[in-house]
Protein backbone atom coordinates (compact mmCIF):
# COMPACT_ATOMS: atom_id res chain seq x y z
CA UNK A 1 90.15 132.54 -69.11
CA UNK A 2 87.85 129.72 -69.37
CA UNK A 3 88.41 128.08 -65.85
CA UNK A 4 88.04 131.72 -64.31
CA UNK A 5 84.71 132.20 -66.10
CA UNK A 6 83.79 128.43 -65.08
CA UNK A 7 84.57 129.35 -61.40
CA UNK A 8 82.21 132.43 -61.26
CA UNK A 9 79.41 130.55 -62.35
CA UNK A 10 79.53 127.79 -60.30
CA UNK A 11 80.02 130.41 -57.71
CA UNK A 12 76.82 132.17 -58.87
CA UNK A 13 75.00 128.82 -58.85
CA UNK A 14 76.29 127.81 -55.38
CA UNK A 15 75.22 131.30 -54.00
CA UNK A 16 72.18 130.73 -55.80
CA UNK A 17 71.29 127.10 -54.10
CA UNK A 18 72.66 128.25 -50.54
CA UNK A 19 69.68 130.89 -50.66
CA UNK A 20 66.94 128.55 -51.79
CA UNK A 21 67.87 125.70 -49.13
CA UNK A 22 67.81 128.48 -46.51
CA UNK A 23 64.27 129.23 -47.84
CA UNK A 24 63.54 125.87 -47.70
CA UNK A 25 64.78 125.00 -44.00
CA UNK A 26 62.26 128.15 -42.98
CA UNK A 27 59.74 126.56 -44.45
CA UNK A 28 57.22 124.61 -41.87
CA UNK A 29 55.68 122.18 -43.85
CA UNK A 30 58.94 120.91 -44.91
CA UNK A 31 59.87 120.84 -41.16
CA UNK A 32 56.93 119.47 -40.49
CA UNK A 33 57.82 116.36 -43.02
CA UNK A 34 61.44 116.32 -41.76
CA UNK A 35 60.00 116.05 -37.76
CA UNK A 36 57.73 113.15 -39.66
CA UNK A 37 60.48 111.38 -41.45
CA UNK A 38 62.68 111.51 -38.50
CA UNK A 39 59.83 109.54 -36.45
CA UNK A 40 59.46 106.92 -38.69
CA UNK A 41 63.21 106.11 -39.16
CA UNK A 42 63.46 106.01 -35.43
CA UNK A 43 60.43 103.64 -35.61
CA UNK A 44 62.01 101.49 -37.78
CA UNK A 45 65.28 101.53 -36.00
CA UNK A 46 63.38 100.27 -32.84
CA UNK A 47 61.90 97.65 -34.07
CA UNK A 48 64.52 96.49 -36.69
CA UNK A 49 62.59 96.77 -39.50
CA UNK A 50 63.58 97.62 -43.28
CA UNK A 51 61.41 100.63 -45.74
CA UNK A 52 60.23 97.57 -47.60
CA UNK A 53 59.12 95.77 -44.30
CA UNK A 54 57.21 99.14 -43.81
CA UNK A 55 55.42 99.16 -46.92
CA UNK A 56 54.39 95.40 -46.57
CA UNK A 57 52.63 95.98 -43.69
CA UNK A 58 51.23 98.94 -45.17
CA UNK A 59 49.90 97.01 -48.36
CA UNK A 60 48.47 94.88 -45.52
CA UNK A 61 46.34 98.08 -43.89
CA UNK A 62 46.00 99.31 -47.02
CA UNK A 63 45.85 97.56 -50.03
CA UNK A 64 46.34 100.36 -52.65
CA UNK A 65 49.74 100.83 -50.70
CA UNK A 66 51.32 97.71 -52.04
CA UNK A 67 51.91 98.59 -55.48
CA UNK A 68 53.94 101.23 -54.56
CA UNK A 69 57.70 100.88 -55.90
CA UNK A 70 60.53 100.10 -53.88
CA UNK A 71 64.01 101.22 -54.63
CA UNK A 72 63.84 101.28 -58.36
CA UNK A 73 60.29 103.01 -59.45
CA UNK A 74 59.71 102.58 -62.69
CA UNK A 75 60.19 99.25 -62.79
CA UNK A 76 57.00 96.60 -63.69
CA UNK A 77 56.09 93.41 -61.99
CA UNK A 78 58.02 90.58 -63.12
CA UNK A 79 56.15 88.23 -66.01
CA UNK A 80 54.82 84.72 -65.00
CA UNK A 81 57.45 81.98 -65.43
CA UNK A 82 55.97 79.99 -68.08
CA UNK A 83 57.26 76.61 -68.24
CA UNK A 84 57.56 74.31 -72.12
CA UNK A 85 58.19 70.72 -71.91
CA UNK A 86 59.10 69.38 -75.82
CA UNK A 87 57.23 65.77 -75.89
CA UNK A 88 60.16 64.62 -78.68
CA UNK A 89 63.51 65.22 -76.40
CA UNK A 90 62.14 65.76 -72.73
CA UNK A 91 63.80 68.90 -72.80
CA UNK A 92 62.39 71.45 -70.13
CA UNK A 93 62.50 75.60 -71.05
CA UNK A 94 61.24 78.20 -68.69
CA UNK A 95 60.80 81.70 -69.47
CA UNK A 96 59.74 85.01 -68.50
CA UNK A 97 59.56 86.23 -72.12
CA UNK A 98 58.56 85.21 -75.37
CA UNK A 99 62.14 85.61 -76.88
CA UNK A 100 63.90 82.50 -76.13
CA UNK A 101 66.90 81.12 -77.83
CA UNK A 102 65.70 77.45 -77.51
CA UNK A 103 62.01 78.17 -77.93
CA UNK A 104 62.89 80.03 -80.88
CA UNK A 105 64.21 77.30 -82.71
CA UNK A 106 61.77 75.32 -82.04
CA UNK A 107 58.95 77.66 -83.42
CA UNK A 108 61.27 77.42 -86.43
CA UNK A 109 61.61 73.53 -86.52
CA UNK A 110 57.77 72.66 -85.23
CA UNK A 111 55.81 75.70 -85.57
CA UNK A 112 54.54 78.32 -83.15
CA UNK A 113 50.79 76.52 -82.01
CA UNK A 114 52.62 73.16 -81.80
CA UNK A 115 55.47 74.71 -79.40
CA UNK A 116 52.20 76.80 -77.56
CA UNK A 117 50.85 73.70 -76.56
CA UNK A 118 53.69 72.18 -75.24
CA UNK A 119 53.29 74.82 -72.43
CA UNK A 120 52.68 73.55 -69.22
CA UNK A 121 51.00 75.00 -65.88
């Protein structure tokens, strides 16, 4: 009795969907947005040119544009590489983060201003 019960309400939901997305398709501002997005795609088709092409040249126009998020909001810029050099074995380290294995143990071994100041620019 469970899968019959299961069915109906899906079928309930389904019903329920089909009825807002007809409300929807009536609606003129969304056509309005749909006539809009169509445009641009073709635009972009014509001249060969990817969404994140389209938002660099609209960071260009305007500049409050370009931090918008492509394909992944949420996201944050990428940290600075930051680059450590130790003076006593020439070994090179670079990092986005603060948590590095190597640079770790060397906090540990030579202590965390003397490992700061191996930083380089």
């Amino acid at each position: 009795m469970a899968k019959i019960n299961d069915y109906y309400q899906k079928k309930q939901l389904m019903e329920k969907l089909t009825e807002e997305l007809r409300q929807l398709e009536q609606d003129n501002a969304l056509k309005h947005e749909l006539a809009f997005e169509e445009k641009v795609r073709s635009l972009m088709k014509e001249y060969d040119k990817s969404p994140k092409d389209v938002l660099q040249i609209l960071g260009a126009i305007d500049p409050s544009v370009a931090g918008a998020k492509v394909e992944g909001a949420g996201s944050r810029p990428k940290r600075p590489m930051k680059t450590y050099k130790n003076p006593n074995t020439g070994e090179v380290v670079k990092t986005r983060g603060g948590n590095h294995k190597t640079l770790n143990e060397w906090r540990k071994q030579y202590g965390k201003e003397t490992v700061q100041s191996w930083q380089q620019d």
